[in-house]
C-alpha atoms as a PDB file:
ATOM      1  CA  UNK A   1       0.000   0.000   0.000  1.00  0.00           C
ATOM      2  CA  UNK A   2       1.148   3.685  -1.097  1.00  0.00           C
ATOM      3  CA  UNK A   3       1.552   6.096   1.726  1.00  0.00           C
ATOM      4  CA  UNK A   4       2.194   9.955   1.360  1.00  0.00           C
ATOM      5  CA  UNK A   5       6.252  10.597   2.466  1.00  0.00           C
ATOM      6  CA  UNK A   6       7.280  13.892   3.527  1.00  0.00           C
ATOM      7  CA  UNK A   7      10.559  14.804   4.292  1.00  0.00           C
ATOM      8  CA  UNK A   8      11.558  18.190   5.425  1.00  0.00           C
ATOM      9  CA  UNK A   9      14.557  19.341   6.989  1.00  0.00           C
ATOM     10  CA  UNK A  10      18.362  20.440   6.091  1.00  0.00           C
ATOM     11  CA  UNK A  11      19.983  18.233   3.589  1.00  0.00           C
ATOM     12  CA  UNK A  12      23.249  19.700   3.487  1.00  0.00           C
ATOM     13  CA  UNK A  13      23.357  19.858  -0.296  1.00  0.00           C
ATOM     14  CA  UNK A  14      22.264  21.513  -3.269  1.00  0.00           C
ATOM     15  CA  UNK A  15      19.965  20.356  -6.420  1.00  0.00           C
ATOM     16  CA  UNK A  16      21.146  23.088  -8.926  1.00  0.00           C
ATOM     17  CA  UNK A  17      24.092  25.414  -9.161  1.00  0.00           C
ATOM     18  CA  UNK A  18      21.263  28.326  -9.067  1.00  0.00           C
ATOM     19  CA  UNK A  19      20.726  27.328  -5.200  1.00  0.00           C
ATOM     20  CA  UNK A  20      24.178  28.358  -4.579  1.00  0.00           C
ATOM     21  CA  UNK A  21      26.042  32.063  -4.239  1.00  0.00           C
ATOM     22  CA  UNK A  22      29.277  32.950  -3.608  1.00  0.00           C
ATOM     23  CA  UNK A  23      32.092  30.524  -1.632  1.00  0.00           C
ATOM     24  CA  UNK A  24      33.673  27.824  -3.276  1.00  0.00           C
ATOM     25  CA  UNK A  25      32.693  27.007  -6.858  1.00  0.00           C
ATOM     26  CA  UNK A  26      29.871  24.700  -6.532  1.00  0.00           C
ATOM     27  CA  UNK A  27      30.725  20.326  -6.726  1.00  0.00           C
ATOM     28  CA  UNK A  28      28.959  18.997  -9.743  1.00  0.00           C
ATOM     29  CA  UNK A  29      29.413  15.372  -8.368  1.00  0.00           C
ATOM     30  CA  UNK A  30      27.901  16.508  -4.781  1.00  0.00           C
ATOM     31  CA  UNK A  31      24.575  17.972  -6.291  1.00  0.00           C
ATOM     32  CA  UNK A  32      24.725  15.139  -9.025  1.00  0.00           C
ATOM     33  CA  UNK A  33      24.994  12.352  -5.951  1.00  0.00           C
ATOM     34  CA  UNK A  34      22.011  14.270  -4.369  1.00  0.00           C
ATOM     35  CA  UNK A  35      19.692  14.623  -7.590  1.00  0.00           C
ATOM     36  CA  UNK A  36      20.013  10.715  -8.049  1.00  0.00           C
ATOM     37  CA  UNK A  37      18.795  10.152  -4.744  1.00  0.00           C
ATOM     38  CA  UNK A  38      15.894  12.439  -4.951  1.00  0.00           C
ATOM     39  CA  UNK A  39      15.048  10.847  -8.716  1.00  0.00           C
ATOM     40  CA  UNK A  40      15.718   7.382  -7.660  1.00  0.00           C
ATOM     41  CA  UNK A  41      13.443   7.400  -4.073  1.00  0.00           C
ATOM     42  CA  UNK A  42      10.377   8.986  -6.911  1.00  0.00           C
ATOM     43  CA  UNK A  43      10.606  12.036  -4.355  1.00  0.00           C
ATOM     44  CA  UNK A  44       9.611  15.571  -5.345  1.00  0.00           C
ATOM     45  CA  UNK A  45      11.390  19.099  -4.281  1.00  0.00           C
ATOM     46  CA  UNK A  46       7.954  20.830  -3.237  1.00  0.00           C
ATOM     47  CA  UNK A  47       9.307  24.262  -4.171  1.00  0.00           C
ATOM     48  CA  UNK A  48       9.100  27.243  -1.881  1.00  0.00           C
ATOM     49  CA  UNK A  49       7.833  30.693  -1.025  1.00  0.00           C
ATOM     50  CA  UNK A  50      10.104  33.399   0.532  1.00  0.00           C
ATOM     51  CA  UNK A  51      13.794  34.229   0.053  1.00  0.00           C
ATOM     52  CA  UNK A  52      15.806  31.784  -1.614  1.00  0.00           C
ATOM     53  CA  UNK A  53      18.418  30.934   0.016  1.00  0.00           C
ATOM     54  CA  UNK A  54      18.280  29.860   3.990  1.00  0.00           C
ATOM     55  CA  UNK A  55      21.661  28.961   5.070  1.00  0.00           C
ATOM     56  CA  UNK A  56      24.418  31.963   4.908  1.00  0.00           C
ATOM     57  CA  UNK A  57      27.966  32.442   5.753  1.00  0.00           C
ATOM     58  CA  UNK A  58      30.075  35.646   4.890  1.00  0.00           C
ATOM     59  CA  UNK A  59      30.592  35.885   1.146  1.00  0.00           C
ATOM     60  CA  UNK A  60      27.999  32.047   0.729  1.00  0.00           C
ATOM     61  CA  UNK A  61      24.329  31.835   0.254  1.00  0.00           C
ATOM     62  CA  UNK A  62      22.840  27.982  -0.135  1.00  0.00           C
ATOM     63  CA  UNK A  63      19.216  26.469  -0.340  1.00  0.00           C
ATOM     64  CA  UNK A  64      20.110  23.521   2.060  1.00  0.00           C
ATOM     65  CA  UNK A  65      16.401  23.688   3.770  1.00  0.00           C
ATOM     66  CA  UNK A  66      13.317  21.954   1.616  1.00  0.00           C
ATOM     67  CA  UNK A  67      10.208  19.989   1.152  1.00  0.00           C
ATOM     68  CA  UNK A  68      10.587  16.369  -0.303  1.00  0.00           C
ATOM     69  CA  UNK A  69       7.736  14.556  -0.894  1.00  0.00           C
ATOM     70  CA  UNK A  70       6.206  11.379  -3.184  1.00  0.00           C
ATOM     71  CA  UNK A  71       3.846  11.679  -5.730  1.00  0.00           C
ATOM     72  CA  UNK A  72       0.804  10.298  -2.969  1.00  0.00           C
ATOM     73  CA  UNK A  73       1.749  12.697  -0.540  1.00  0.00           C
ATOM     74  CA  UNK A  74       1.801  16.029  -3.625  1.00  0.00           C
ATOM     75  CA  UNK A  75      -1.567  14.195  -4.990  1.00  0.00           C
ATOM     76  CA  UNK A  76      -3.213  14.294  -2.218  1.00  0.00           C
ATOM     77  CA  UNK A  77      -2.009  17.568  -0.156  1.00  0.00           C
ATOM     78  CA  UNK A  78      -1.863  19.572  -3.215  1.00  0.00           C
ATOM     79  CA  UNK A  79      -1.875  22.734  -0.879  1.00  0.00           C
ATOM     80  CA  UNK A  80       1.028  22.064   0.994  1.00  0.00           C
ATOM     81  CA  UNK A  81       3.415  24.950   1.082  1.00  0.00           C
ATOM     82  CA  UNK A  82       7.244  25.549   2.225  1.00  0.00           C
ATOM     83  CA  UNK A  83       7.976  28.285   2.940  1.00  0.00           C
ATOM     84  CA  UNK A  84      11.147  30.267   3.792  1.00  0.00           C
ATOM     85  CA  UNK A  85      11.093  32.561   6.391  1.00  0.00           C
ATOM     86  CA  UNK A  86      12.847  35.995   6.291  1.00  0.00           C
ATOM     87  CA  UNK A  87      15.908  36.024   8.169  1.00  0.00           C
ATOM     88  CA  UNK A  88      16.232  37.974  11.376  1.00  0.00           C
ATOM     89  CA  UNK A  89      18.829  39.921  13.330  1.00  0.00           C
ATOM     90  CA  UNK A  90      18.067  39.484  17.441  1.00  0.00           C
ATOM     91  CA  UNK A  91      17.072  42.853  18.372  1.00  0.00           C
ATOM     92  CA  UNK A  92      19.321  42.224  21.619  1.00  0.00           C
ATOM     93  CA  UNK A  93      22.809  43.747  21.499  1.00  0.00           C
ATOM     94  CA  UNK A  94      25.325  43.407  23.970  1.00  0.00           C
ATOM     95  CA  UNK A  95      27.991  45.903  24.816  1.00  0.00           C
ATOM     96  CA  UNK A  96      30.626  45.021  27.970  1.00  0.00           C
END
């Protein structure tokens, strides 16, 4: 029996060059390892709303953070939505 499959987290890799700015050229053979496992499992990047890039360092920008689901689970929860939050400074400073 078929049951939806949702994963969502931070997979510490890329899909696409595009989801990568700045640093390090990107490694073909990292994102190609990654696609294979998305394509292979018959999972689906779910897309997402907000800013496009949710991991930073100074000087690197990276989509690590996503949706995956199977075809059940994007049939059947069609409005499912991941979305990015803007990122935020804490509003506390600290001076000694």
């Amino acid at each position: 029996m078929v049951q939806p499959w949702l994963l969502v987290g931070d997979f510490n890799s890329i899909l696409s060059p595009s989801e990568k700015l700045g640093g390090a050229p990107f490694d073909a053979a990292r994102i190609r390892d990654f696609q294979e496992v998305v394509q292979d499992t018959g999972l689906i990047d779910l897309g997402f709303e907000g800013p496009a890039y949710t991991w930073f360092r100074t000087g690197l920008r990276e989509r690590l953070d996503r949706g995956l689901a199977n075809n059940y689970w994007a049939t059947n929860f069609p409005e499912s939505v991941v979305r990015h939050l803007p990122r935020m400074k804490s509003p506390i400073t600290v001076r000694l």
